[in-house]
C-alpha atoms as a PDB file:
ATOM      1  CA  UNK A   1       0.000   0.000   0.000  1.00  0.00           C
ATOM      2  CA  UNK A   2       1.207   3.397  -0.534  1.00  0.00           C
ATOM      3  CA  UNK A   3       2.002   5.475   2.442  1.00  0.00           C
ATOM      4  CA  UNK A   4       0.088   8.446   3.167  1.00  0.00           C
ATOM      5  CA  UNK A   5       2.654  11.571   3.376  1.00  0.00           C
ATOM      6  CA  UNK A   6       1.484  14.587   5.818  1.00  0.00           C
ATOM      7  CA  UNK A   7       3.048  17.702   5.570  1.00  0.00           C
ATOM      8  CA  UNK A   8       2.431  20.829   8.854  1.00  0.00           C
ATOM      9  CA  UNK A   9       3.013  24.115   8.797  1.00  0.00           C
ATOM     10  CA  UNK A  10       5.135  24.957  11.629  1.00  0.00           C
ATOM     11  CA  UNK A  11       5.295  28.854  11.635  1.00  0.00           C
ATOM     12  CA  UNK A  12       4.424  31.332   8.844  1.00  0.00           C
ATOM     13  CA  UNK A  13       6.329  34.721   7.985  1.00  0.00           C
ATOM     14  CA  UNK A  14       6.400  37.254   4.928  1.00  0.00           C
ATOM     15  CA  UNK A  15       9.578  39.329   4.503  1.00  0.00           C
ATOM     16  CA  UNK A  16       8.804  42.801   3.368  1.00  0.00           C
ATOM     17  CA  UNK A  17      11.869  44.421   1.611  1.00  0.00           C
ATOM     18  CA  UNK A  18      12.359  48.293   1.685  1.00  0.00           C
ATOM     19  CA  UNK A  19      10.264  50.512  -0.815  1.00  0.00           C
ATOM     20  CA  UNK A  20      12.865  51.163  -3.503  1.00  0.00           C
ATOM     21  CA  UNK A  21      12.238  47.279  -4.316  1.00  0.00           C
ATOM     22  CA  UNK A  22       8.996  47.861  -5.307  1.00  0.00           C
ATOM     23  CA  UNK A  23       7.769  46.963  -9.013  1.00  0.00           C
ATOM     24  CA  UNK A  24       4.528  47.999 -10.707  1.00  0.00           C
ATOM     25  CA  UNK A  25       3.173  46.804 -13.642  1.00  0.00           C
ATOM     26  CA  UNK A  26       5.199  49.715 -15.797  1.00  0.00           C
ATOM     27  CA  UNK A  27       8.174  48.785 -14.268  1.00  0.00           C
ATOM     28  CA  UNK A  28       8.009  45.427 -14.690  1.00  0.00           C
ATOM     29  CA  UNK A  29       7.519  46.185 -18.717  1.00  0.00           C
ATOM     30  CA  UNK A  30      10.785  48.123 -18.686  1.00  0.00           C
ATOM     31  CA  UNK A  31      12.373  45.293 -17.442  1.00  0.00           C
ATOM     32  CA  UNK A  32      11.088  43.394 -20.443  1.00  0.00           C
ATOM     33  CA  UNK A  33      11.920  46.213 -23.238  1.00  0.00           C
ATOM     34  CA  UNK A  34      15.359  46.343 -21.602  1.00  0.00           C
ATOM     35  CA  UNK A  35      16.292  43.343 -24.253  1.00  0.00           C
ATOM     36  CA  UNK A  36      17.166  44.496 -27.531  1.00  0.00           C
ATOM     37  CA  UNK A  37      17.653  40.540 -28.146  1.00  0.00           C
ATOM     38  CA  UNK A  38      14.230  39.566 -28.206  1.00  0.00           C
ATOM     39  CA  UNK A  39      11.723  39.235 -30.900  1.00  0.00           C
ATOM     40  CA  UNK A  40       7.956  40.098 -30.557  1.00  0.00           C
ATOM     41  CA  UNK A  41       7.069  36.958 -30.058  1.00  0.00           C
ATOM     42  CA  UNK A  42       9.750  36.928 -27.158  1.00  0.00           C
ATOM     43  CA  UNK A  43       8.190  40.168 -26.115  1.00  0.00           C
ATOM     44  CA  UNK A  44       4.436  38.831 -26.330  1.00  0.00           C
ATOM     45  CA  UNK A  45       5.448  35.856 -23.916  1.00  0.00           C
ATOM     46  CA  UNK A  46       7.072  37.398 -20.904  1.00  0.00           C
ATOM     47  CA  UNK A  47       3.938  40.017 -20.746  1.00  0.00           C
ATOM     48  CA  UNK A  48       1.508  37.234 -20.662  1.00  0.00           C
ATOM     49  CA  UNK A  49       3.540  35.828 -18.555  1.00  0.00           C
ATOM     50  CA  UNK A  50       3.546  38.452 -15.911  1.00  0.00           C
ATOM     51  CA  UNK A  51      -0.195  39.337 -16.324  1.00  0.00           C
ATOM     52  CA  UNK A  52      -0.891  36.145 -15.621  1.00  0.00           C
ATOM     53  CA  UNK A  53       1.597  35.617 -12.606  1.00  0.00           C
ATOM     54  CA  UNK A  54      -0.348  37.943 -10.525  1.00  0.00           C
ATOM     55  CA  UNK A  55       2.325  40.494 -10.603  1.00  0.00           C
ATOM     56  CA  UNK A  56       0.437  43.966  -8.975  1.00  0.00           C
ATOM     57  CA  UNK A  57       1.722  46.900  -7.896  1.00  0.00           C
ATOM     58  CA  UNK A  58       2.478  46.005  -4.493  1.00  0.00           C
ATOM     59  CA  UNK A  59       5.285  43.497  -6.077  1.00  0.00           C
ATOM     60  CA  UNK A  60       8.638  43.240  -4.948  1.00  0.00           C
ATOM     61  CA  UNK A  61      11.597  42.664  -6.666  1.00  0.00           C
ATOM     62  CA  UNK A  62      15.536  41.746  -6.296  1.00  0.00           C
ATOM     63  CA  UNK A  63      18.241  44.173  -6.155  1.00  0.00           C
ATOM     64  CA  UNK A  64      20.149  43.128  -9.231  1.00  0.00           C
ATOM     65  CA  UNK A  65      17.042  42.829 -11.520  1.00  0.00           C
ATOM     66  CA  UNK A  66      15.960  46.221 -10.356  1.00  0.00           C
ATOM     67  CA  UNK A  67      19.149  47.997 -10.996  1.00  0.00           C
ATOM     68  CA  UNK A  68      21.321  45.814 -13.711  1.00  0.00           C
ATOM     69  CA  UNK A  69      20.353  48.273 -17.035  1.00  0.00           C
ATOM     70  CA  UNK A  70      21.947  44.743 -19.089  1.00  0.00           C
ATOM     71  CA  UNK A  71      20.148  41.812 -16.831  1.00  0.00           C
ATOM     72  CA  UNK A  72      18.831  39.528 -19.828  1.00  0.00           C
ATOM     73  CA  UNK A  73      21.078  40.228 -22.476  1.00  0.00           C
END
């Protein structure tokens, strides 16, 4: 028979970095247009992609992603 796996949640926390972190839904498109290496069908996927990720503008973001002007090429 197979076993019956359980899995508890102990303790629950949410980090909350510092405002400069922050991404909205026009930042998160710069990101995108950043690459000059993509095509439109390139472009087309990563915007669905974030619509549909639930990205909002209360979305936070690492440092290097945020500040890198050549992250993705």
């Amino acid at each position: 028979m197979a076993r019956v796996k359980c899995c508890h949640m102990l303790h629950y926390e949410c980090y909350k970095p510092s405002e400069d972190r922050k991404l909205d839904t026009e930042s998160c498109g710069k990101i995108v247009f950043r690459n000059k290496n993509l095509g439109i069908k390139e472009y087309r996927f990563l915007l669905q992609t974030m619509v549909r990720s639930g990205i909002g503008e209360e979305t936070y973001g690492p440092k290097t992603v945020l500040q890198c002007p050549t992250f993705f090429l």
